[in-house]
C-alpha atoms as a PDB file:
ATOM      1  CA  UNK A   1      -1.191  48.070 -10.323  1.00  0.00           C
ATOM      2  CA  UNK A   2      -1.354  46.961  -6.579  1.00  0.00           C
ATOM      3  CA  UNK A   3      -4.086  49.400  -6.059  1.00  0.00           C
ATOM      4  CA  UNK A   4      -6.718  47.318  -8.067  1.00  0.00           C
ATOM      5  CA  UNK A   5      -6.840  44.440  -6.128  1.00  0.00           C
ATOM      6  CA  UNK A   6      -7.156  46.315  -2.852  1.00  0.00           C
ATOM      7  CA  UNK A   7      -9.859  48.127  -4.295  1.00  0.00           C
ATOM      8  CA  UNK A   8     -11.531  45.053  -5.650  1.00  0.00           C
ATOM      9  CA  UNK A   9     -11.509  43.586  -2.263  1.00  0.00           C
ATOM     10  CA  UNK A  10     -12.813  46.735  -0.726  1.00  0.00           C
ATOM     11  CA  UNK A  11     -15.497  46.560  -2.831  1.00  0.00           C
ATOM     12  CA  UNK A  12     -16.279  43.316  -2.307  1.00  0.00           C
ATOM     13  CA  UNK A  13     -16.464  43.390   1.155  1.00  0.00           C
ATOM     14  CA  UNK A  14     -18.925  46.398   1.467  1.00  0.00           C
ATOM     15  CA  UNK A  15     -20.955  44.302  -1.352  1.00  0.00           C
ATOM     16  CA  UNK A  16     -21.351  41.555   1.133  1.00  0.00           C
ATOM     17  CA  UNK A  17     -24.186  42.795   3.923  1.00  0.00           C
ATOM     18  CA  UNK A  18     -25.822  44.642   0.796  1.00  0.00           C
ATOM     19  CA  UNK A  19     -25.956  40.912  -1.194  1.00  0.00           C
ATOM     20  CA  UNK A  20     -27.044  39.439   2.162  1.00  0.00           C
ATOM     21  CA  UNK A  21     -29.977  41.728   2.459  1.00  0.00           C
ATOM     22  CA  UNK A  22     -31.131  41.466  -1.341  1.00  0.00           C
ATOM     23  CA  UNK A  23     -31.193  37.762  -1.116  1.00  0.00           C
ATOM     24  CA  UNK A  24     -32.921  38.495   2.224  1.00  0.00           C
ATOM     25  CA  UNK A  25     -36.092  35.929   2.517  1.00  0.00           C
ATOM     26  CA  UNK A  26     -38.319  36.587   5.637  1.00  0.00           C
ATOM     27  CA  UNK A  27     -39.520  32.928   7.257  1.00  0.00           C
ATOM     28  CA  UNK A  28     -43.723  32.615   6.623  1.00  0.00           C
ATOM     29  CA  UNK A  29     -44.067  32.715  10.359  1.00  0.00           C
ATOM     30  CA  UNK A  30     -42.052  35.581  11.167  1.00  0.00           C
ATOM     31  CA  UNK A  31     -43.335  37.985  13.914  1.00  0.00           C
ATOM     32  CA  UNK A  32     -43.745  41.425  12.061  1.00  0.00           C
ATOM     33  CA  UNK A  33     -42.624  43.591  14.627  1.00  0.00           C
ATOM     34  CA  UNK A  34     -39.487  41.525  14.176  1.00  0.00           C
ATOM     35  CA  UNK A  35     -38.776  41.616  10.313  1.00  0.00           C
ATOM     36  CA  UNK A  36     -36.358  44.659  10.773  1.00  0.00           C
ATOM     37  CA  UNK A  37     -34.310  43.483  13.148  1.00  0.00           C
ATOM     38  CA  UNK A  38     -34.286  39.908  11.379  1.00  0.00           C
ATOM     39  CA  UNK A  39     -32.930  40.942   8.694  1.00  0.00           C
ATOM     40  CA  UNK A  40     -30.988  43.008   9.981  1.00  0.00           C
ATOM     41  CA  UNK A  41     -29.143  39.573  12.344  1.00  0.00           C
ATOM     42  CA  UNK A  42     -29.612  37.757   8.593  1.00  0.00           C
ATOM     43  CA  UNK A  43     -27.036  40.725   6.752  1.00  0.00           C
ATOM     44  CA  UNK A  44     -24.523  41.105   9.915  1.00  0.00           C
ATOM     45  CA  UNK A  45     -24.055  38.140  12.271  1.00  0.00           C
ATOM     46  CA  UNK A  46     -22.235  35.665  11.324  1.00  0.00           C
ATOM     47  CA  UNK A  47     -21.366  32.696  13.898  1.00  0.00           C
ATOM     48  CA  UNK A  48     -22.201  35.160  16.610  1.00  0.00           C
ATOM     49  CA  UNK A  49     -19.676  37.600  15.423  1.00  0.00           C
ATOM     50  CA  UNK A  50     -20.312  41.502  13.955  1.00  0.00           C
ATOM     51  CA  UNK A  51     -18.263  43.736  12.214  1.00  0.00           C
ATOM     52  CA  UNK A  52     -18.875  46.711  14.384  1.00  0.00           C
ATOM     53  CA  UNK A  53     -17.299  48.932  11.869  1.00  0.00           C
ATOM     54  CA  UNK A  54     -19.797  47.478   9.239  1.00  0.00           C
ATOM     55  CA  UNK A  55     -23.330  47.660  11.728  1.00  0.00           C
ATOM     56  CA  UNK A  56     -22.359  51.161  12.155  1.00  0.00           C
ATOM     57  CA  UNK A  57     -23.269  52.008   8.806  1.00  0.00           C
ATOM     58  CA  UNK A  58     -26.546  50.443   9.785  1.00  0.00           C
ATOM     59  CA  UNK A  59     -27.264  52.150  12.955  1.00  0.00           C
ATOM     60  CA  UNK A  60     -30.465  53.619  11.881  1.00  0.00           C
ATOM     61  CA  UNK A  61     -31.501  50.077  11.542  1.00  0.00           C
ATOM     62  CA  UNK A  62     -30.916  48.923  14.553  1.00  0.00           C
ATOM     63  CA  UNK A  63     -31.807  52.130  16.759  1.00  0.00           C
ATOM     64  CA  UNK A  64     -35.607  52.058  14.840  1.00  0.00           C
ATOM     65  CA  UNK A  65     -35.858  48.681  16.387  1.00  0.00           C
ATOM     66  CA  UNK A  66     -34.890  49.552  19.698  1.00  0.00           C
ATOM     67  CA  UNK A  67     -37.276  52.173  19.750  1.00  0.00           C
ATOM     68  CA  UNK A  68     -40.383  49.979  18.243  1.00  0.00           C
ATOM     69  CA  UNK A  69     -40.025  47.517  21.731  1.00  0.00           C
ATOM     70  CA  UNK A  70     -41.097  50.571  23.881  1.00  0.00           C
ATOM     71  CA  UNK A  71     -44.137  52.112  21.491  1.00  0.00           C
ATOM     72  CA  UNK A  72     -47.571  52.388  22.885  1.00  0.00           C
ATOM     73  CA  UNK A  73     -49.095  49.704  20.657  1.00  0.00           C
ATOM     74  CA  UNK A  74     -46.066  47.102  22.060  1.00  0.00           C
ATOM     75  CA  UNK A  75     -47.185  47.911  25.654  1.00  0.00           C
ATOM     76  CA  UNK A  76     -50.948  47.446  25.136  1.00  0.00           C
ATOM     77  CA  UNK A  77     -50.249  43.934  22.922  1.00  0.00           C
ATOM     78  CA  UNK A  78     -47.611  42.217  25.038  1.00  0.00           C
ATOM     79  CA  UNK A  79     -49.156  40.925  27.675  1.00  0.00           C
ATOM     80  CA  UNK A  80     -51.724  39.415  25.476  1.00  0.00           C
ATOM     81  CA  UNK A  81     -49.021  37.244  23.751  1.00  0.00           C
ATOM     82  CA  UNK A  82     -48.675  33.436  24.422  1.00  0.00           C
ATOM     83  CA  UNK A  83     -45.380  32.659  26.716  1.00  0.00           C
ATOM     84  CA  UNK A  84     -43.015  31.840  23.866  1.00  0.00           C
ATOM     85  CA  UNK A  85     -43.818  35.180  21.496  1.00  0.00           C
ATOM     86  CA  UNK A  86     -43.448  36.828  25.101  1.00  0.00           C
ATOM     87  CA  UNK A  87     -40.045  34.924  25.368  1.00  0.00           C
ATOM     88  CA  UNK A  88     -38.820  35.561  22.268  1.00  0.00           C
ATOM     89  CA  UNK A  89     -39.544  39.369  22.099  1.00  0.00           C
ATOM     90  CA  UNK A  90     -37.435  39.792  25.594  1.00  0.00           C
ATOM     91  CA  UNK A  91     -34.463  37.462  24.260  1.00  0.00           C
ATOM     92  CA  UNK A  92     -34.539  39.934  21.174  1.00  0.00           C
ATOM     93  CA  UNK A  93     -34.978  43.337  23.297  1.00  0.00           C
ATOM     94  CA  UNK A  94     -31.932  42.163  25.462  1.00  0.00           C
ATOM     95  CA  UNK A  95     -29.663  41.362  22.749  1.00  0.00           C
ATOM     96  CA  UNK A  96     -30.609  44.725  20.406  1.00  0.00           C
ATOM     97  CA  UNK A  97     -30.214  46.981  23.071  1.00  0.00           C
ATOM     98  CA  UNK A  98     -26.920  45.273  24.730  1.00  0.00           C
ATOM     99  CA  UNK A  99     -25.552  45.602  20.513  1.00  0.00           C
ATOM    100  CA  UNK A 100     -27.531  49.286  20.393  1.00  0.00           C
ATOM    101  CA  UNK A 101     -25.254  49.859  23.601  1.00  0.00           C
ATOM    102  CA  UNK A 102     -21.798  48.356  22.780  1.00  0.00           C
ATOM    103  CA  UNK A 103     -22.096  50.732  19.564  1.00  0.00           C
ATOM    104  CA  UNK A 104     -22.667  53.436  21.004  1.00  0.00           C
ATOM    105  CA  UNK A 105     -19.907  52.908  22.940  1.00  0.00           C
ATOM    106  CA  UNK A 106     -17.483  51.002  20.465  1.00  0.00           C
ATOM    107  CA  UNK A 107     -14.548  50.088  20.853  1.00  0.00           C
ATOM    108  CA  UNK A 108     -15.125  49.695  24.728  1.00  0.00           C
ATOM    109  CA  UNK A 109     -16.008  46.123  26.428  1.00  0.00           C
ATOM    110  CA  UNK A 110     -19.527  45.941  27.958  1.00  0.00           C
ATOM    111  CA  UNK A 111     -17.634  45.580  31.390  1.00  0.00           C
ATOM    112  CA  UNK A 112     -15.790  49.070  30.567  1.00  0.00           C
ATOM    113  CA  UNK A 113     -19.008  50.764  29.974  1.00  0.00           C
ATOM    114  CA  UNK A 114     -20.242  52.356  32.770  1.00  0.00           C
ATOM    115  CA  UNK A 115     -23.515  51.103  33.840  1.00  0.00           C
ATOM    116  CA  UNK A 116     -24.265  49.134  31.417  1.00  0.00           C
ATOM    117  CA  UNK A 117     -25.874  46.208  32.621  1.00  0.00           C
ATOM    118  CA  UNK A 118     -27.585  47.603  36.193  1.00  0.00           C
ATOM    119  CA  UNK A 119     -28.041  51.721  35.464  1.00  0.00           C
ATOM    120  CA  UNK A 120     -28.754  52.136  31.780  1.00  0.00           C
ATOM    121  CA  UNK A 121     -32.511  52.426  31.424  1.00  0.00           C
ATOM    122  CA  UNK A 122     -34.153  51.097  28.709  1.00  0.00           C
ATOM    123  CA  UNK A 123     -37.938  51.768  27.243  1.00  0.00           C
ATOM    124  CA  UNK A 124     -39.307  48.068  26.203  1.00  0.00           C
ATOM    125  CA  UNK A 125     -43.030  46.926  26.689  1.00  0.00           C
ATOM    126  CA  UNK A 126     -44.516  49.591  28.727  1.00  0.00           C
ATOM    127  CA  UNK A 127     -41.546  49.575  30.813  1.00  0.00           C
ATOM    128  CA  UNK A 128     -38.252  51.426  32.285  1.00  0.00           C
ATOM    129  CA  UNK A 129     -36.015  48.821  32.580  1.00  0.00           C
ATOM    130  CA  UNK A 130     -31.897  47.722  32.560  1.00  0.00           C
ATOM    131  CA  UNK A 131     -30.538  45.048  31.205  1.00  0.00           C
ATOM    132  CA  UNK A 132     -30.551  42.805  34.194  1.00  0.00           C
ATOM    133  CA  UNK A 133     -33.555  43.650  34.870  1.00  0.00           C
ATOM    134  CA  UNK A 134     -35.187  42.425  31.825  1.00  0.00           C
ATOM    135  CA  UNK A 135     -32.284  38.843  32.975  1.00  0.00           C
ATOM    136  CA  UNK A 136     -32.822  38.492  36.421  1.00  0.00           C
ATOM    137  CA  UNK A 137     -36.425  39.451  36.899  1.00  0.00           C
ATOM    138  CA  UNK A 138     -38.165  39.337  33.392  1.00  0.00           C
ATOM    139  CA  UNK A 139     -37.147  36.426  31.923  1.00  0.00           C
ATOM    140  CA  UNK A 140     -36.206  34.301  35.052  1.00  0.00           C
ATOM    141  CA  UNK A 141     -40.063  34.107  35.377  1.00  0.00           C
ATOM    142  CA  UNK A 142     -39.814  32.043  32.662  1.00  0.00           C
ATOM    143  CA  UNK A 143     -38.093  29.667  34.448  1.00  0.00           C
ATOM    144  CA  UNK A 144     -36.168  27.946  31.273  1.00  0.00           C
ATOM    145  CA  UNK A 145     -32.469  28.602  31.870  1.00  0.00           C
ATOM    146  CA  UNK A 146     -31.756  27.511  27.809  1.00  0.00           C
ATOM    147  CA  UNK A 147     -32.564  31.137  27.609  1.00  0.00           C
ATOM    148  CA  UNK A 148     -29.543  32.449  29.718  1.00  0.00           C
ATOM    149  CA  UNK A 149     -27.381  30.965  26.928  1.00  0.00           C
ATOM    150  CA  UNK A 150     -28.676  33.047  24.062  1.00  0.00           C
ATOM    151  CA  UNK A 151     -28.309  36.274  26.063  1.00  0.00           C
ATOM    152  CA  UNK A 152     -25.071  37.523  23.969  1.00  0.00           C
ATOM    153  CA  UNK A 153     -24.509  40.067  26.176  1.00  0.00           C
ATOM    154  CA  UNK A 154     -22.309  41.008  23.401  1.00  0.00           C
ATOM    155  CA  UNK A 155     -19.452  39.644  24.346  1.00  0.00           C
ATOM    156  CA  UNK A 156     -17.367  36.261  23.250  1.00  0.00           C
ATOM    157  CA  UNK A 157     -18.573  34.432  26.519  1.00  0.00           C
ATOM    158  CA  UNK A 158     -22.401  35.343  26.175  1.00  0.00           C
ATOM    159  CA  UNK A 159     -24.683  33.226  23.846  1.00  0.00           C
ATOM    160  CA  UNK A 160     -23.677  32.247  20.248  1.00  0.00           C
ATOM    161  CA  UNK A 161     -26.305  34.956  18.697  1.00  0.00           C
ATOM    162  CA  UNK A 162     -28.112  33.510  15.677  1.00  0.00           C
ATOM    163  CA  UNK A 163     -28.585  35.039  12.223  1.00  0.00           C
ATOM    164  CA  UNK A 164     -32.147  35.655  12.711  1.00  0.00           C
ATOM    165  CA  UNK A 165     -34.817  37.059  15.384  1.00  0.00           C
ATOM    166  CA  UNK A 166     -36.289  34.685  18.137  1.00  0.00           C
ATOM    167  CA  UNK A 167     -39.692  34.212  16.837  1.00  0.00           C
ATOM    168  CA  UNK A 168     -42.332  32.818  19.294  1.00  0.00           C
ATOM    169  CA  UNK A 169     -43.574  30.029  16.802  1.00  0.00           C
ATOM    170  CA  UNK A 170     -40.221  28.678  16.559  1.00  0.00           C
ATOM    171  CA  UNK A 171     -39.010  29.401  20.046  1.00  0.00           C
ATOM    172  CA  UNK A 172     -38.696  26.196  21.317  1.00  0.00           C
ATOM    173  CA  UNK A 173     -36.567  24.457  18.539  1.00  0.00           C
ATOM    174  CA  UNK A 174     -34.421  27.723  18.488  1.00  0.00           C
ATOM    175  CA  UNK A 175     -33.745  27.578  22.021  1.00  0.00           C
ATOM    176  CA  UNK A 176     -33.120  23.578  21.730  1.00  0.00           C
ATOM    177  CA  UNK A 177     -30.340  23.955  18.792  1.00  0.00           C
ATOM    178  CA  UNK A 178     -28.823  27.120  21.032  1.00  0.00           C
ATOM    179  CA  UNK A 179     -28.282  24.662  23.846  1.00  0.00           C
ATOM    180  CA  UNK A 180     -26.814  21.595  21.624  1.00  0.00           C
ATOM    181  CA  UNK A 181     -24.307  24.559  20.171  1.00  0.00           C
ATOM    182  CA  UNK A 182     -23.772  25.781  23.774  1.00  0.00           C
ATOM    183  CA  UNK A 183     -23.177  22.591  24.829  1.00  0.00           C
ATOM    184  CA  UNK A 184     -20.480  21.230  21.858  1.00  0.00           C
ATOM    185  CA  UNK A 185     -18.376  24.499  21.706  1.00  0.00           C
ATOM    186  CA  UNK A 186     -15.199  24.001  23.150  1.00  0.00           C
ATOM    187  CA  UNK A 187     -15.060  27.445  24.697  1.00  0.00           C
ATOM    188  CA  UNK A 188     -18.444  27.144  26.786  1.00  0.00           C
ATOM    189  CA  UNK A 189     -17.646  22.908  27.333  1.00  0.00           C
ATOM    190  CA  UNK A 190     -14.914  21.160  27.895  1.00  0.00           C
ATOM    191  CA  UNK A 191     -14.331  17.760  28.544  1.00  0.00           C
ATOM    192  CA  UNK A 192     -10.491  16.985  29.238  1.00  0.00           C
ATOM    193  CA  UNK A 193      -9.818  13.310  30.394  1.00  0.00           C
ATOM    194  CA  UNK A 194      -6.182  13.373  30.802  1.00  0.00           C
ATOM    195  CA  UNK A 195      -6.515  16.881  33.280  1.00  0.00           C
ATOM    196  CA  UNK A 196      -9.548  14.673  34.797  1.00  0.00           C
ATOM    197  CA  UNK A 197     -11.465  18.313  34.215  1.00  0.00           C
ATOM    198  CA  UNK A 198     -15.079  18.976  32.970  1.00  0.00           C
ATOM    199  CA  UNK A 199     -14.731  22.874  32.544  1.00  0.00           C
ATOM    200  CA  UNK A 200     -17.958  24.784  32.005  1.00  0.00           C
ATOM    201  CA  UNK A 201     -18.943  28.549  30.917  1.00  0.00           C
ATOM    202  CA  UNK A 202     -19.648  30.522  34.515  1.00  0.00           C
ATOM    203  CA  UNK A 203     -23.302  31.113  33.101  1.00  0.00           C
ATOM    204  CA  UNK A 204     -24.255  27.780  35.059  1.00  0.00           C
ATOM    205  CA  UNK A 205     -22.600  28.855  38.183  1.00  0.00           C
ATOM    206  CA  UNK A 206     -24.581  32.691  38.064  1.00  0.00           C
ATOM    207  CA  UNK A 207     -27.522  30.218  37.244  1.00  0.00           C
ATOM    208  CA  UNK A 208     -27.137  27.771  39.371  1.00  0.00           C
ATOM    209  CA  UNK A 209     -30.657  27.464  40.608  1.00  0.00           C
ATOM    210  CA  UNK A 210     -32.558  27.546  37.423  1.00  0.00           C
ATOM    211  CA  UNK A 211     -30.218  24.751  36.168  1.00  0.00           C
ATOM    212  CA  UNK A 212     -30.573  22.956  39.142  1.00  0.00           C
ATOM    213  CA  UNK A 213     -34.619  22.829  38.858  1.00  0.00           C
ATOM    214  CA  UNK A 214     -34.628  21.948  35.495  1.00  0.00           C
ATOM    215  CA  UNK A 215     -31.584  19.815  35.307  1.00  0.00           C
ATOM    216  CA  UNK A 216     -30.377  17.845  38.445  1.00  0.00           C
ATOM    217  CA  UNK A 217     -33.085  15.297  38.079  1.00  0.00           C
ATOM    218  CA  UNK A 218     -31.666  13.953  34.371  1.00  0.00           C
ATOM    219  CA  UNK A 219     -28.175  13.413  35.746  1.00  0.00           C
ATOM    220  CA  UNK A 220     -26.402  10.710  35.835  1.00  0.00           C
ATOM    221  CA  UNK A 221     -25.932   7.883  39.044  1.00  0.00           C
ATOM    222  CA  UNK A 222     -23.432  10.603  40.491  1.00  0.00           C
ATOM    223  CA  UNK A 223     -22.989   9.907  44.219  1.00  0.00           C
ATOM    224  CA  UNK A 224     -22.093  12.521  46.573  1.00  0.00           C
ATOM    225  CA  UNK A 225     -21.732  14.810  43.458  1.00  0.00           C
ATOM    226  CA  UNK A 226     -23.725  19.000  44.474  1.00  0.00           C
ATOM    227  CA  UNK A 227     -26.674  19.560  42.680  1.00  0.00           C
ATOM    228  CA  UNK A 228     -25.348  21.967  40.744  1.00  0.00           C
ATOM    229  CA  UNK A 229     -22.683  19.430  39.513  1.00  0.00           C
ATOM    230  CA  UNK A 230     -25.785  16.907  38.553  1.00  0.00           C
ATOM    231  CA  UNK A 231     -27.688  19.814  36.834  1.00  0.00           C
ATOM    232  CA  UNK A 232     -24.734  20.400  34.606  1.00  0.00           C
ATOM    233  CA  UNK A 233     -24.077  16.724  33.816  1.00  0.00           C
ATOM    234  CA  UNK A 234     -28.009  16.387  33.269  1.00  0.00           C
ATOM    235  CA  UNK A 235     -27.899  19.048  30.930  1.00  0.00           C
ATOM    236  CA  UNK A 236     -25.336  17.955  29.046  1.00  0.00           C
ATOM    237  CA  UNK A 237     -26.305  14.302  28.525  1.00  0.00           C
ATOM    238  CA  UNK A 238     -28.057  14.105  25.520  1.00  0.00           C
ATOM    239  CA  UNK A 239     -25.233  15.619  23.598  1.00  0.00           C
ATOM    240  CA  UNK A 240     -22.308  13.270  25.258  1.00  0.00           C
ATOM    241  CA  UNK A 241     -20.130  10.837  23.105  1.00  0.00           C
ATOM    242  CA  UNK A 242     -19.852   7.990  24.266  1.00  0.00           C
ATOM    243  CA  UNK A 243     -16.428   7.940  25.934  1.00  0.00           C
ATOM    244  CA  UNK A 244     -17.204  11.187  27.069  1.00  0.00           C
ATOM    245  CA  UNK A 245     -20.216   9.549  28.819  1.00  0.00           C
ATOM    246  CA  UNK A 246     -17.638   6.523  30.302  1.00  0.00           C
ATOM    247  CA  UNK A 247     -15.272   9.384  31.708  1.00  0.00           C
ATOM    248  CA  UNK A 248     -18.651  11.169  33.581  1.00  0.00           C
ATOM    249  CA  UNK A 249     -19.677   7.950  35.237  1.00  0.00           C
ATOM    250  CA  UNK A 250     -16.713   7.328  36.579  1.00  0.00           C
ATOM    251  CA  UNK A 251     -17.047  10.389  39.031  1.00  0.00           C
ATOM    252  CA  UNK A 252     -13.700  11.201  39.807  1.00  0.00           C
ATOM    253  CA  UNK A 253     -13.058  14.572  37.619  1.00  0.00           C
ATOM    254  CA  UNK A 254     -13.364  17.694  38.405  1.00  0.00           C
ATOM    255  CA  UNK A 255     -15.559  20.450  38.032  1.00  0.00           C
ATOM    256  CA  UNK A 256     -14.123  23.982  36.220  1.00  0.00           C
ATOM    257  CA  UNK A 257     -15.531  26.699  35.970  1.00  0.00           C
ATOM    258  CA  UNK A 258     -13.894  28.887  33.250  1.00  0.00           C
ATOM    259  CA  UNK A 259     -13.418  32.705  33.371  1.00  0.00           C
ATOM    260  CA  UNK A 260     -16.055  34.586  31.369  1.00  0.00           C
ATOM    261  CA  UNK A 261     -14.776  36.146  27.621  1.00  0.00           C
ATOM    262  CA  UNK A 262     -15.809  39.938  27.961  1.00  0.00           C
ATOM    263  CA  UNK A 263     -14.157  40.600  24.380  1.00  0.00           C
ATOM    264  CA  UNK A 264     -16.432  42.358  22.305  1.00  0.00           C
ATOM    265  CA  UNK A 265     -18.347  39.788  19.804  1.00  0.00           C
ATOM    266  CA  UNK A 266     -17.028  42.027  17.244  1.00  0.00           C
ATOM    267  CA  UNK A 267     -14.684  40.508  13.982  1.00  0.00           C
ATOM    268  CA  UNK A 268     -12.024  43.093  13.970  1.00  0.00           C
ATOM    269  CA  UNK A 269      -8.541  41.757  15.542  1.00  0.00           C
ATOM    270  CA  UNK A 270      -9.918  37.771  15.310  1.00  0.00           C
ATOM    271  CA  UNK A 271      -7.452  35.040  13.064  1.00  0.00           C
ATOM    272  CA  UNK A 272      -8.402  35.535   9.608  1.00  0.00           C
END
């Protein structure tokens, strides 16, 4: 008799991603070179977490995807895009293939695989390229460091990814609700008044000077704070409660950086 309701539970749980997908609704304005992998983030992530155990069985998926960003008619098209559909297909390319590459490696970290970030060459828009590449060079150009905190880098201390595709018509309120999220999860922000600690994710340290640019100048009256400290503050002001604001102003805490999750984003061994 205690077989049945393990089975039932089985059976539920592979019925899940397959329910997801037939109640799968594409958005009007979805970029079709996208619609794959869109659905693909709609079945599987969930709060920025996969089963890898359950994308396996969707590999194919995933891997047809990859392959897409490097095809001839990609290359020819891309750099006839407007800036955010050029955004969002590099956000997307970097978090497929860093997924496409923690699979293929599962159940390694991306820090344990060799490579992976500065030697693993990649075929995306008429280029040979690695992951940090596409970071550092490709989308720095961009010069909007929101987009550093959607890079999932898939690991627990990368971006929160979202259950859909970036899509270039909806770039810019995507990226704005990524950095309210960033900004309000404990684990990436933390604002302790009795340590007299604002501890931050390390992404605004590697970043410093794209934060700084497009930050420092919508700070708070900080005296004698670093730029980098204003940038931070300036970043996260709109999102501040009230006493949280009080504590800032003050300027006597101190700035913490914490140490970067590498987990894997993946659900297996998190609290049920």
């Amino acid at each position: 008799m205690k077989a049945l309701p393990i089975l039932l539970l089985l059976l539920t749980a592979l019925a899940a991603p397959i329910t997801a997908q037939m109640d799968y609704q594409p958005p009007p304005d979805l970029d079709p070179l996208n619609r794959a992998y869109d659905k693909f983030l709609d079945a599987h992530a969930r709060d920025g977490i996969f089963s890898y155990r359950e994308i396996r069985l969707d590999r194919a998926t995933l891997d047809r995807y990859v392959e897409s960003l490097g095809s001839p008619a990609v290359a020819a098209s891309l750099p006839t895009w407007d800036k955010p559909r050029q955004i969002a297909f590099w956000i997307n390319a970097y978090n497929a293939i860093s997924l496409q590459t923690a699979l293929s490696h599962y159940p390694a970290t991306m820090q344990k695989i060799p490579g992976a970030f500065d030697q693993l060459k990649h075929s995306v828009g008429g280029k040979t390229v690695t992951l940090d590449q596409i970071e550092n060079t490709i989308l720095a150009a961009y010069n909007d460091p929101r987009i550093y905190l959607v890079l999932g880098r898939s690991t627990m201390g990368g971006g929160r990814l979202r259950s859909e595709s970036f899509n270039g018509a909806r770039l810019e309120a995507q990226l704005a609700q990524s950095a309210q999220q960033f900004a309000t999860r404990p684990e990436k922000v933390r604002i302790d008044q009795m340590a007299n600690t604002l501890s931050v994710s390390p992404i605004f340290s590697w970043r410093s000077q794209a934060f700084i640019d497009s930050y420092a100048d919508k700070s708070l009256d900080l005296p004698g704070r670093t730029p980098l400290e204003l940038a931070i503050v300036g970043f996260l002001k709109p999102y501040l409660l009230k006493s949280e604001r009080d504590f800032l102003e003050k300027n006597t805490w101190k700035l913490v950086y914490t140490e970067y999750d590498w987990t894997l984003n993946d659900r297996v061994g998190l609290p049920k």
